[in-house]
C-alpha atoms as a PDB file:
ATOM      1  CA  UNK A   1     -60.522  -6.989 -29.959  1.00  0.00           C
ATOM      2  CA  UNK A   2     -62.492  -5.386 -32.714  1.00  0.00           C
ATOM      3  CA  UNK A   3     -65.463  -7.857 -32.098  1.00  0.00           C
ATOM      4  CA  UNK A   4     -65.497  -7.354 -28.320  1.00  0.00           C
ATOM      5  CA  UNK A   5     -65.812  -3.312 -28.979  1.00  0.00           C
ATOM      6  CA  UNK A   6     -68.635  -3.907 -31.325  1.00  0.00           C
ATOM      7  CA  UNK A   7     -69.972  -6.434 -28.641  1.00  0.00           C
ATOM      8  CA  UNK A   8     -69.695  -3.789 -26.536  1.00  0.00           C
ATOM      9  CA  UNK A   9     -71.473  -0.740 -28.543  1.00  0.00           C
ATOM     10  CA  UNK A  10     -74.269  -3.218 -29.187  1.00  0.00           C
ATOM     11  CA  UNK A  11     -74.953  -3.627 -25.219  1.00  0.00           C
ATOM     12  CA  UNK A  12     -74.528   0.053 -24.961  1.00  0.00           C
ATOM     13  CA  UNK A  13     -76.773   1.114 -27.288  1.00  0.00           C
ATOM     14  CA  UNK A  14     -79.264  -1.699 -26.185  1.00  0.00           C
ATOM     15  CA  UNK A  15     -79.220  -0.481 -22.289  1.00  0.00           C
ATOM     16  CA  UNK A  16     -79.379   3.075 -23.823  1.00  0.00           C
ATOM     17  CA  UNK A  17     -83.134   2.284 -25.664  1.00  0.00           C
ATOM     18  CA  UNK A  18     -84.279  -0.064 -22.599  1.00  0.00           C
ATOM     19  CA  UNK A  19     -83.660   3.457 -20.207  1.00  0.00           C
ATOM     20  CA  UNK A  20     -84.687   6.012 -21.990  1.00  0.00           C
ATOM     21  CA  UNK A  21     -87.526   4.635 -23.318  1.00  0.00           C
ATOM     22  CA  UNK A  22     -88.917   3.857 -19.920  1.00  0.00           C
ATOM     23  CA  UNK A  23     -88.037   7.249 -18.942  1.00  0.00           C
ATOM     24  CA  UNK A  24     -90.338   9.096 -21.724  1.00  0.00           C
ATOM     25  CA  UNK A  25     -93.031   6.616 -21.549  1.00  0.00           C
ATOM     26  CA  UNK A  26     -94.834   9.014 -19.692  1.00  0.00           C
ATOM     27  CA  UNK A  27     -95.271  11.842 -21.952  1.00  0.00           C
ATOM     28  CA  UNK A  28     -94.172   9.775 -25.525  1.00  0.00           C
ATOM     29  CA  UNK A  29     -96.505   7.015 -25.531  1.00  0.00           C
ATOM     30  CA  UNK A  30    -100.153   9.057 -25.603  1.00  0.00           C
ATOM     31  CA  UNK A  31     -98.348  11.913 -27.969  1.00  0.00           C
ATOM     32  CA  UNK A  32     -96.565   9.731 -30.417  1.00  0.00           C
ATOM     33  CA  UNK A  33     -99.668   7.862 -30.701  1.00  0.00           C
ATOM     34  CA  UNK A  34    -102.004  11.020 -30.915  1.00  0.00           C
ATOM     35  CA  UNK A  35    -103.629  10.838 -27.140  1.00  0.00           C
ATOM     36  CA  UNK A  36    -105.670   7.374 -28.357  1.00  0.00           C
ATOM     37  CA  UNK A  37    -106.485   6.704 -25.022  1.00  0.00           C
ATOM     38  CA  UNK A  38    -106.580   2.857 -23.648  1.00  0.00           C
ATOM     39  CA  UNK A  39    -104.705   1.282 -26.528  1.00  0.00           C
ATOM     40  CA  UNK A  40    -101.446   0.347 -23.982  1.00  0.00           C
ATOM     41  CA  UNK A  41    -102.030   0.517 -20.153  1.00  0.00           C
ATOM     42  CA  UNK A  42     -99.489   2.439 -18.464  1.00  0.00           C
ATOM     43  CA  UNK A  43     -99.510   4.964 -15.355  1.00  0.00           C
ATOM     44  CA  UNK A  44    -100.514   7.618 -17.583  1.00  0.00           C
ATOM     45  CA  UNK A  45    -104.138   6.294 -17.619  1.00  0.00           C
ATOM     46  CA  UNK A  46    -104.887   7.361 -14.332  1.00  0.00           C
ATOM     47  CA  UNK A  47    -105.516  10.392 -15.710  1.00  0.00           C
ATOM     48  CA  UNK A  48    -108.390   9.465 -17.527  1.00  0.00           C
ATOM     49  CA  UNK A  49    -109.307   6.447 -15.192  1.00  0.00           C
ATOM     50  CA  UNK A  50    -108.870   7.385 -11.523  1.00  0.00           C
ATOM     51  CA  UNK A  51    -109.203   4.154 -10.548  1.00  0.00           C
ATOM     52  CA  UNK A  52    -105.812   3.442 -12.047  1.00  0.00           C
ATOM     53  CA  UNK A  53    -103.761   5.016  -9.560  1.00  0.00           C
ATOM     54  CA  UNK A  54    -104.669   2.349  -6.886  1.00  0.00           C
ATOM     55  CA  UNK A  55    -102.278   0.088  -8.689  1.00  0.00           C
ATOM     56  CA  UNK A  56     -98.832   2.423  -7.495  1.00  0.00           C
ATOM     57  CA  UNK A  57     -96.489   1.598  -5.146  1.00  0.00           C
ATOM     58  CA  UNK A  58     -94.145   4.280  -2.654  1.00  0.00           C
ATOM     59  CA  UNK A  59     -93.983   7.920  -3.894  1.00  0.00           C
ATOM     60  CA  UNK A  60     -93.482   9.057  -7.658  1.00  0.00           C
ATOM     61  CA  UNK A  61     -93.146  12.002  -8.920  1.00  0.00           C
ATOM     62  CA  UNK A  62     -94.014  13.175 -13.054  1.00  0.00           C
ATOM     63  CA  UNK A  63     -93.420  16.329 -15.119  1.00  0.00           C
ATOM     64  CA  UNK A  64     -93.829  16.500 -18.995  1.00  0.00           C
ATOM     65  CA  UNK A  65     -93.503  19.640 -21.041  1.00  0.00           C
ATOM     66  CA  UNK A  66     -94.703  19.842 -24.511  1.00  0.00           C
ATOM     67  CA  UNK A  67     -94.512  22.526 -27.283  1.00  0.00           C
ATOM     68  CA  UNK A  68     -95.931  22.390 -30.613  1.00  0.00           C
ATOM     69  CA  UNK A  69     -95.498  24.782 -33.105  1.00  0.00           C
ATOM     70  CA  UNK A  70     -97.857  24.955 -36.372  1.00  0.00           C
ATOM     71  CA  UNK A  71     -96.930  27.567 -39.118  1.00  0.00           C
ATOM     72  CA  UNK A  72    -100.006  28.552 -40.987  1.00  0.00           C
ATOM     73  CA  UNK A  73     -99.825  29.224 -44.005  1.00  0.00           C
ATOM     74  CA  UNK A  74    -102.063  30.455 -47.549  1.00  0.00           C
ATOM     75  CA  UNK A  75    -105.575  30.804 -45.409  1.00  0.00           C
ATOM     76  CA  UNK A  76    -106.451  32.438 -48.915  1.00  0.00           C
ATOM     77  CA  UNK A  77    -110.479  33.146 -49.422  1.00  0.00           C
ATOM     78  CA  UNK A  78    -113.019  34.965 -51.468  1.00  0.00           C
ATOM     79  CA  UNK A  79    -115.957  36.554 -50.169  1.00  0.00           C
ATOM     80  CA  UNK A  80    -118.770  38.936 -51.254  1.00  0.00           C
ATOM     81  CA  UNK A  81    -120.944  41.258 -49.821  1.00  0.00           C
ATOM     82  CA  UNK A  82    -124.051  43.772 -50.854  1.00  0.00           C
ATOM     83  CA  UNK A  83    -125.824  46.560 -49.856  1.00  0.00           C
ATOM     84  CA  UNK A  84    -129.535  46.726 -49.368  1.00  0.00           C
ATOM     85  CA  UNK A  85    -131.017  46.997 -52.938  1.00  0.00           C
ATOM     86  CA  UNK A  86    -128.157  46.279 -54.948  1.00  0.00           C
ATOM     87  CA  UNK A  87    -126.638  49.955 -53.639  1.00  0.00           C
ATOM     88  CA  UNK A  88    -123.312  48.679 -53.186  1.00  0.00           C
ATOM     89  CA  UNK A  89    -121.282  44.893 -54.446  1.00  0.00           C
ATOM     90  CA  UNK A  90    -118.120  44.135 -53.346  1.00  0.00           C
ATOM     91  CA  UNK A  91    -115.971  41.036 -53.509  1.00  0.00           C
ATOM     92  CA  UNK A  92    -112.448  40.124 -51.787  1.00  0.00           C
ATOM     93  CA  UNK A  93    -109.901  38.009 -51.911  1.00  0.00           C
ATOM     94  CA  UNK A  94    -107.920  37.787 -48.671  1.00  0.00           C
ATOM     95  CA  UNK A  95    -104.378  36.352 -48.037  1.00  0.00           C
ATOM     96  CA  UNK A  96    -103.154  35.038 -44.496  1.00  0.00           C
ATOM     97  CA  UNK A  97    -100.865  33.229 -42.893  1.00  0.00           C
ATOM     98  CA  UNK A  98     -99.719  33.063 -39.217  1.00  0.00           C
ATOM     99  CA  UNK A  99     -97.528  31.057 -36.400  1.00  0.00           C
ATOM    100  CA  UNK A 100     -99.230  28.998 -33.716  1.00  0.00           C
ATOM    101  CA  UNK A 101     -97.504  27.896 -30.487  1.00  0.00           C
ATOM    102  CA  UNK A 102     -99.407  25.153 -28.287  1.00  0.00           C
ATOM    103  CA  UNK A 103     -98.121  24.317 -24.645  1.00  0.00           C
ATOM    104  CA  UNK A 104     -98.509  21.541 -22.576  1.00  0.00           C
ATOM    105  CA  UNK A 105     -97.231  20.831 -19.291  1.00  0.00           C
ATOM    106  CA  UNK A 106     -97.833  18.459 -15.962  1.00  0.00           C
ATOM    107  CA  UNK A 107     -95.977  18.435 -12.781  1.00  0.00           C
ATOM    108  CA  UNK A 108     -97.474  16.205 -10.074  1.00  0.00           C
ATOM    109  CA  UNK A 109     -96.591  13.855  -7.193  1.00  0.00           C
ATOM    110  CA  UNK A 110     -98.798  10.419  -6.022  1.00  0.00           C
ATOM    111  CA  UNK A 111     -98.540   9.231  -2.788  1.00  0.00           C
ATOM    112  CA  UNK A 112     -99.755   6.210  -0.266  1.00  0.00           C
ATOM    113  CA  UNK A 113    -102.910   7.613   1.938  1.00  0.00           C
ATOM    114  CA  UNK A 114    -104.510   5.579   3.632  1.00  0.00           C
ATOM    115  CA  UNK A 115    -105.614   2.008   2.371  1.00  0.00           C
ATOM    116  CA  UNK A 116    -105.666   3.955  -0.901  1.00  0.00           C
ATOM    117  CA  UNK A 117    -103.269   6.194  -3.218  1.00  0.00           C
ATOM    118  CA  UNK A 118    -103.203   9.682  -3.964  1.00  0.00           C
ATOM    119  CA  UNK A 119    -102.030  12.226  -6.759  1.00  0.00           C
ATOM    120  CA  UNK A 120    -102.055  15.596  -6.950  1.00  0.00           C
ATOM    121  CA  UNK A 121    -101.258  17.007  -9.990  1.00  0.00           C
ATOM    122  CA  UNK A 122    -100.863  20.490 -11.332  1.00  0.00           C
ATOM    123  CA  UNK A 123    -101.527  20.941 -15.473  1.00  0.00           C
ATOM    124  CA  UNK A 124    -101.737  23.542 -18.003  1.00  0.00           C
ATOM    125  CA  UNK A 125    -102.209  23.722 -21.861  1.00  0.00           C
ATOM    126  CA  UNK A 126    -102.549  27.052 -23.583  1.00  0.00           C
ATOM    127  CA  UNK A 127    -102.262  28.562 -27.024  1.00  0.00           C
ATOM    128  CA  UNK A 128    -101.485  31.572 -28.850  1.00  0.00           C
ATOM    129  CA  UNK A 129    -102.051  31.927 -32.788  1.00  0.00           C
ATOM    130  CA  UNK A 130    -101.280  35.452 -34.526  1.00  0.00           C
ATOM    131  CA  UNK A 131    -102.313  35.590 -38.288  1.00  0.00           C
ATOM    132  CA  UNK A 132    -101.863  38.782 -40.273  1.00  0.00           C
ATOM    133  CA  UNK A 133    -101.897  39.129 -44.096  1.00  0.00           C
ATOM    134  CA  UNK A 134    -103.539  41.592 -47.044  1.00  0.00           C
ATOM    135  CA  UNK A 135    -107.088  42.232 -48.051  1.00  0.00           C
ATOM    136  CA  UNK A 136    -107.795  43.181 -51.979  1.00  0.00           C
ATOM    137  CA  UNK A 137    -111.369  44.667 -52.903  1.00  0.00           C
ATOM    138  CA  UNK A 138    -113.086  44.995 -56.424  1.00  0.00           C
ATOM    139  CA  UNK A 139    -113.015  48.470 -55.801  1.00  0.00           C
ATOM    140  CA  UNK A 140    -109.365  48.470 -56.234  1.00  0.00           C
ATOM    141  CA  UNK A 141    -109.059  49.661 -52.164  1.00  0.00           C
ATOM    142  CA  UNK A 142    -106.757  47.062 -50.183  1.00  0.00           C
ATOM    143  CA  UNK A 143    -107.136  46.504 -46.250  1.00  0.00           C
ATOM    144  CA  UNK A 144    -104.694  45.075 -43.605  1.00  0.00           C
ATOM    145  CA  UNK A 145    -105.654  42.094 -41.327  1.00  0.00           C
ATOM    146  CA  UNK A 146    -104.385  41.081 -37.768  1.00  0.00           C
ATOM    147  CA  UNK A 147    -105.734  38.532 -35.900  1.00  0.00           C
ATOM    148  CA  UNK A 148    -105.472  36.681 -32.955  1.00  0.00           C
ATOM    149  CA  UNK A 149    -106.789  33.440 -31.450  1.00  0.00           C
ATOM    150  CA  UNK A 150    -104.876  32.367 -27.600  1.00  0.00           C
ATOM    151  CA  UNK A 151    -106.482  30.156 -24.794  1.00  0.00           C
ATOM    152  CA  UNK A 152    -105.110  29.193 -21.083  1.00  0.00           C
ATOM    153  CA  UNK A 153    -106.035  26.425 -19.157  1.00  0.00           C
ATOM    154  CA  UNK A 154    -104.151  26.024 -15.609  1.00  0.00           C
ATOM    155  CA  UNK A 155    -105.378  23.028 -13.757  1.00  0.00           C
ATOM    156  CA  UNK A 156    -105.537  21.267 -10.436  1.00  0.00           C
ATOM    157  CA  UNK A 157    -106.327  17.802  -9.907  1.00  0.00           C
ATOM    158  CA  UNK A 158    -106.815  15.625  -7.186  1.00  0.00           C
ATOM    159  CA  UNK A 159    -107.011  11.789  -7.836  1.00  0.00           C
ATOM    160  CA  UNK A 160    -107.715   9.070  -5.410  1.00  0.00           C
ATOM    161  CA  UNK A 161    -107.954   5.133  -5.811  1.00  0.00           C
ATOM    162  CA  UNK A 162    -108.691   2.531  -3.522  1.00  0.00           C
ATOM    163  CA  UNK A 163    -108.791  -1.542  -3.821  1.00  0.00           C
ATOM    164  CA  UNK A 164    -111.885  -2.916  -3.203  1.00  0.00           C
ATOM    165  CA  UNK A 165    -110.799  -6.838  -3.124  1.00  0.00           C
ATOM    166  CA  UNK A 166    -110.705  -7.735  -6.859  1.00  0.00           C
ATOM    167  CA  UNK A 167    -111.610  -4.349  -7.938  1.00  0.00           C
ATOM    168  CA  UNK A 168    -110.741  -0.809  -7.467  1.00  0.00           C
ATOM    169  CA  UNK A 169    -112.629   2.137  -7.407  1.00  0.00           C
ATOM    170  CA  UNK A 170    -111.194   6.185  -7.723  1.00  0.00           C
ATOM    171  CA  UNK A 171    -112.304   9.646  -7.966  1.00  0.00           C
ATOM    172  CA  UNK A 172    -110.710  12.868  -9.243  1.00  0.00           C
ATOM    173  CA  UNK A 173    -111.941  16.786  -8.440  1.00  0.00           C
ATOM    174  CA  UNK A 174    -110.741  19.075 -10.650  1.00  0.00           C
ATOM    175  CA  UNK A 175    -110.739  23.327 -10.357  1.00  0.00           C
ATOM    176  CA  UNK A 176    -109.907  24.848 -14.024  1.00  0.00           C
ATOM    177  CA  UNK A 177    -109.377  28.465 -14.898  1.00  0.00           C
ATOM    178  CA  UNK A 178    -110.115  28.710 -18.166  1.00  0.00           C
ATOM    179  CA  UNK A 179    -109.484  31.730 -20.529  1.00  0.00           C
ATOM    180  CA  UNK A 180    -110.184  32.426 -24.450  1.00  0.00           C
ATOM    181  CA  UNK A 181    -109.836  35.310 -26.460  1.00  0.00           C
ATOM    182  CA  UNK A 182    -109.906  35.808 -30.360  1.00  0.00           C
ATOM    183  CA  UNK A 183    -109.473  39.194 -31.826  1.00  0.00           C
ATOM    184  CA  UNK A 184    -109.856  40.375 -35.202  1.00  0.00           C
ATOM    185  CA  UNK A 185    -108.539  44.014 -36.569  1.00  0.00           C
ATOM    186  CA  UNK A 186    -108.796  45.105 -40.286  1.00  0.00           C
ATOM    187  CA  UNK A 187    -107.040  48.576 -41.203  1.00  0.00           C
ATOM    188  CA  UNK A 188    -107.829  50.878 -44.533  1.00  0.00           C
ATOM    189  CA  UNK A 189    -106.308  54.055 -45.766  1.00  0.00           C
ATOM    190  CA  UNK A 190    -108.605  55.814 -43.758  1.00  0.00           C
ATOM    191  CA  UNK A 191    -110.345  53.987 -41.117  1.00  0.00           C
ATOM    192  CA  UNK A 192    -110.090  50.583 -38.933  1.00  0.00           C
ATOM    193  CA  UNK A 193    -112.069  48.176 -37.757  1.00  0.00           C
ATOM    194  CA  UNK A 194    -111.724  46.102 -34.485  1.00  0.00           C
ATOM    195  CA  UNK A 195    -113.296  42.853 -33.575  1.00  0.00           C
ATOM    196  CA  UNK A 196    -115.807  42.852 -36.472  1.00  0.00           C
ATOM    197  CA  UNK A 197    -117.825  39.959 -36.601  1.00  0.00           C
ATOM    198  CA  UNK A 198    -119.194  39.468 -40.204  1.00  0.00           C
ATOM    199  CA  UNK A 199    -115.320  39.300 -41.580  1.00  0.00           C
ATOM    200  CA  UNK A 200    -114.757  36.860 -39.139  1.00  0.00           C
ATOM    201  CA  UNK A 201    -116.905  34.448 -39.238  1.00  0.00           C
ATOM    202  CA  UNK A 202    -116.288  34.782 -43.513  1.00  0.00           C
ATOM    203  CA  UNK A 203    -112.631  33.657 -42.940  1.00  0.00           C
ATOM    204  CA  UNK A 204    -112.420  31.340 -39.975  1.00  0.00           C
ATOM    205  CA  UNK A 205    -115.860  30.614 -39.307  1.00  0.00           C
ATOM    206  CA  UNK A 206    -115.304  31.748 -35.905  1.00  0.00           C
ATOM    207  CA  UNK A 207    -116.517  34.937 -33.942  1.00  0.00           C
ATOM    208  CA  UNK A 208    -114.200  37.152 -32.034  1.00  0.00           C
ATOM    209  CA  UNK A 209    -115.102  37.298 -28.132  1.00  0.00           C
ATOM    210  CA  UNK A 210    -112.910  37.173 -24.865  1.00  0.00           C
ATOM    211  CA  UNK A 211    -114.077  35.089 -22.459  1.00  0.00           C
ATOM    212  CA  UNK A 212    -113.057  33.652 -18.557  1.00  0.00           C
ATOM    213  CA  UNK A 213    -114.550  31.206 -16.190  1.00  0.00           C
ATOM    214  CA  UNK A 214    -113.765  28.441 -13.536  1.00  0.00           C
ATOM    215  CA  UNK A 215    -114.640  24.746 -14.311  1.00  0.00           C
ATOM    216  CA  UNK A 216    -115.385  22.309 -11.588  1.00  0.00           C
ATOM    217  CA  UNK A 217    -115.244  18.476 -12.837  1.00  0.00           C
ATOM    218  CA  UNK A 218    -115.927  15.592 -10.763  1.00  0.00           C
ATOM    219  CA  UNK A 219    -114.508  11.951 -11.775  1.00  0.00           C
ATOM    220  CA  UNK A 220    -116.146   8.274 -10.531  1.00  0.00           C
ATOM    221  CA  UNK A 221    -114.094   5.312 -11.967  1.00  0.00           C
ATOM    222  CA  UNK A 222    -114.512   1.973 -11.870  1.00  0.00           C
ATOM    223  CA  UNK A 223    -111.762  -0.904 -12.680  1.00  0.00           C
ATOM    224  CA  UNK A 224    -111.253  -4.555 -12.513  1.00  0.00           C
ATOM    225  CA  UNK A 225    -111.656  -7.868 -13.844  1.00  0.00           C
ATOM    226  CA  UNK A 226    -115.753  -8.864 -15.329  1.00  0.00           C
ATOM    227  CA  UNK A 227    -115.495 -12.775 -16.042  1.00  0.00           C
ATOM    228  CA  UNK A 228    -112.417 -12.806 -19.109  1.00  0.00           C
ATOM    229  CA  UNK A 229    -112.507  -8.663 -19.487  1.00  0.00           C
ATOM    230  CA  UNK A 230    -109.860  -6.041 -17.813  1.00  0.00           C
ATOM    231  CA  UNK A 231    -112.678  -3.283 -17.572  1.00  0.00           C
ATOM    232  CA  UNK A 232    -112.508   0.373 -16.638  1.00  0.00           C
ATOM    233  CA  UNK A 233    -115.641   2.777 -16.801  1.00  0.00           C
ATOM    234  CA  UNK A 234    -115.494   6.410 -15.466  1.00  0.00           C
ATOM    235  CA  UNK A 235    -117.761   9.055 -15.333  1.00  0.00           C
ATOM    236  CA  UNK A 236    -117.658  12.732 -15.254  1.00  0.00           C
ATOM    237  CA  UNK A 237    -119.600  16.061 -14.978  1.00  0.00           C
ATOM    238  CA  UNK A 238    -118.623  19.611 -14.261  1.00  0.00           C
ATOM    239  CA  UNK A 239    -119.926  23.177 -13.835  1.00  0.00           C
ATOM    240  CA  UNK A 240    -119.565  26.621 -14.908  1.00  0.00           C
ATOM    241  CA  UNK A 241    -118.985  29.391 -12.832  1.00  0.00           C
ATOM    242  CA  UNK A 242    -117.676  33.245 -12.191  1.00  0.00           C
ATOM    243  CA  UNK A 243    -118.000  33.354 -15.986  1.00  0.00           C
ATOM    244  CA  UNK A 244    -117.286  36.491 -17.912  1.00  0.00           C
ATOM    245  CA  UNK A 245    -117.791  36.694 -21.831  1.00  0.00           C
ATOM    246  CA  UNK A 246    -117.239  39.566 -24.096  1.00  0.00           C
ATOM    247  CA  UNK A 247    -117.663  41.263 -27.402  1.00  0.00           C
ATOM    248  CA  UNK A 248    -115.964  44.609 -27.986  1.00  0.00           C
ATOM    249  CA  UNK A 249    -116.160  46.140 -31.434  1.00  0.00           C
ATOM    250  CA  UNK A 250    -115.544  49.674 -32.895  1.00  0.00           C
ATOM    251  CA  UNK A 251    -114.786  51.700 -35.425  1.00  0.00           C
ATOM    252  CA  UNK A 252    -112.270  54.299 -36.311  1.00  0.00           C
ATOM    253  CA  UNK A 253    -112.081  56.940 -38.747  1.00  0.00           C
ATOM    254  CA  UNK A 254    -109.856  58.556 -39.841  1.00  0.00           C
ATOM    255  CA  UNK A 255    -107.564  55.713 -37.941  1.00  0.00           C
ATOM    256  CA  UNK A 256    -107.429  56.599 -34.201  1.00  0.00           C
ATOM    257  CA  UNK A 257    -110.559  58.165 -33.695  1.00  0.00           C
ATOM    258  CA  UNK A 258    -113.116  55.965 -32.989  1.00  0.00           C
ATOM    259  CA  UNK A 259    -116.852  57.138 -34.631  1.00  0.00           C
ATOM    260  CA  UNK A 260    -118.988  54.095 -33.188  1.00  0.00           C
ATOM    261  CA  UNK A 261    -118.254  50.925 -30.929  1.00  0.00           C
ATOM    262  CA  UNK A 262    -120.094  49.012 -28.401  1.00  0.00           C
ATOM    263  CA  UNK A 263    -119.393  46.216 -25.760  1.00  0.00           C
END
């Protein structure tokens, strides 16, 4: 009896693995293997090949949701500065750490349409990363940093594949909305600083801005069999437009009053 419930817990567990990992083969293969693209074919390729998505059968439906979350930690760094003939030297030492949070997400159906297939598809990946941490001058004066570094990208695609006898051929149109914003604020005793770009671009060799535009992108794929070779080739191009980028930067002092800024 004994053997026959081990027997038993074997098949379980061994039905168990077979289903579920055909279930999350859609979003675990291309994350547990770091999105290396064309390594194993599965459905998920028709997202990068849109020829791909001629090989489906009947109506399917996918959603994956992904969160990763990255703790940053000991961005430590020294810097230096001086005035114009030697009037003023000052070195820091800066200490920051922060949480980042990235989302991923896909929700999409693909359908027979005429002697092709379709998909429609609805993504989005975004970001938001808050840092803060301590400042300490030469001078003996300390400063407060806060910064913050987010993007959104929500997504529609449209693919479409069609057999061409031994080949198929596919294209996908794509409308993005794409936002990004970093921000940068440093705080004294007695005055404050917002979006300044030379500390920036000392600590994270990036420059604070906030910027939005649509992307258009355009897919052409190509897929089938070239003497011994399975072979897929795409190619892609998009456009910029409505595009909106910013710089706002000013300066307060005592905090809360602002004595210069621009945009």
């Amino acid at each position: 009896m004994r053997q026959k419930k081990s027997l038993l817990f074997l098949l379980f567990l061994t039905l168990f693995f077979s289903f579920s990992l055909t279930s999350y083969a859609w979003q675990g293969r291309m994350a547990g293997m770091q999105n290396s693209y064309g390594l194993v074919s599965d459905e998920s390729d028709f997202l990068i090949h849109a020829a791909k998505i001629a090989y489906g059968k009947g109506i399917k439906v996918y959603g994956h949701y992904g969160l990763t979350y990255t703790g940053v930690t000991d961005l430590d760094n020294e810097y230096s500065f001086w005035g114009t003939g030697g009037s003023y030297s000052y070195l820091g030492k800066s200490d920051i750490s922060g949480d980042e949070f990235l989302h991923d997400a896909l929700l999409g159906v693909a359908f027979p349409l005429g002697a092709g297939r379709m998909g429609v598809f609805f993504t989005y990946s975004g970001m938001t990363g808050k840092y803060d941490g301590l400042d300490i001058w030469s001078d003996g004066d300390s400063t407060i940093d806060e910064l913050e570094s987010k993007f959104h990208t929500p997504a529609i695609r449209i693919i479409y594949g069609l057999p061409l006898g031994r080949f198929k051929v596919g294209a996908e149109a794509q409308i993005a909305y794409r936002t990004d914003k970093q921000e940068y604020k440093e705080t004294g005793a007695t005055w404050a600083v917002i979006n300044d770009t030379y500390y920036l671009y000392n600590l994270f060799t990036m420059h604070p801005y906030d910027s939005s535009y649509w992307e258009a992108l355009l897919k052409g794929s190509f897929e089938g069999k070239v003497g011994a070779f399975d072979t897929a080739f795409t190619v892609k191009g998009g456009y910029i437009f409505a595009g909106d980028n910013t710089l706002h930067y000013e300066s307060q002092m005592p905090v809360g009053v602002p004595d210069s800024w621009y945009d």
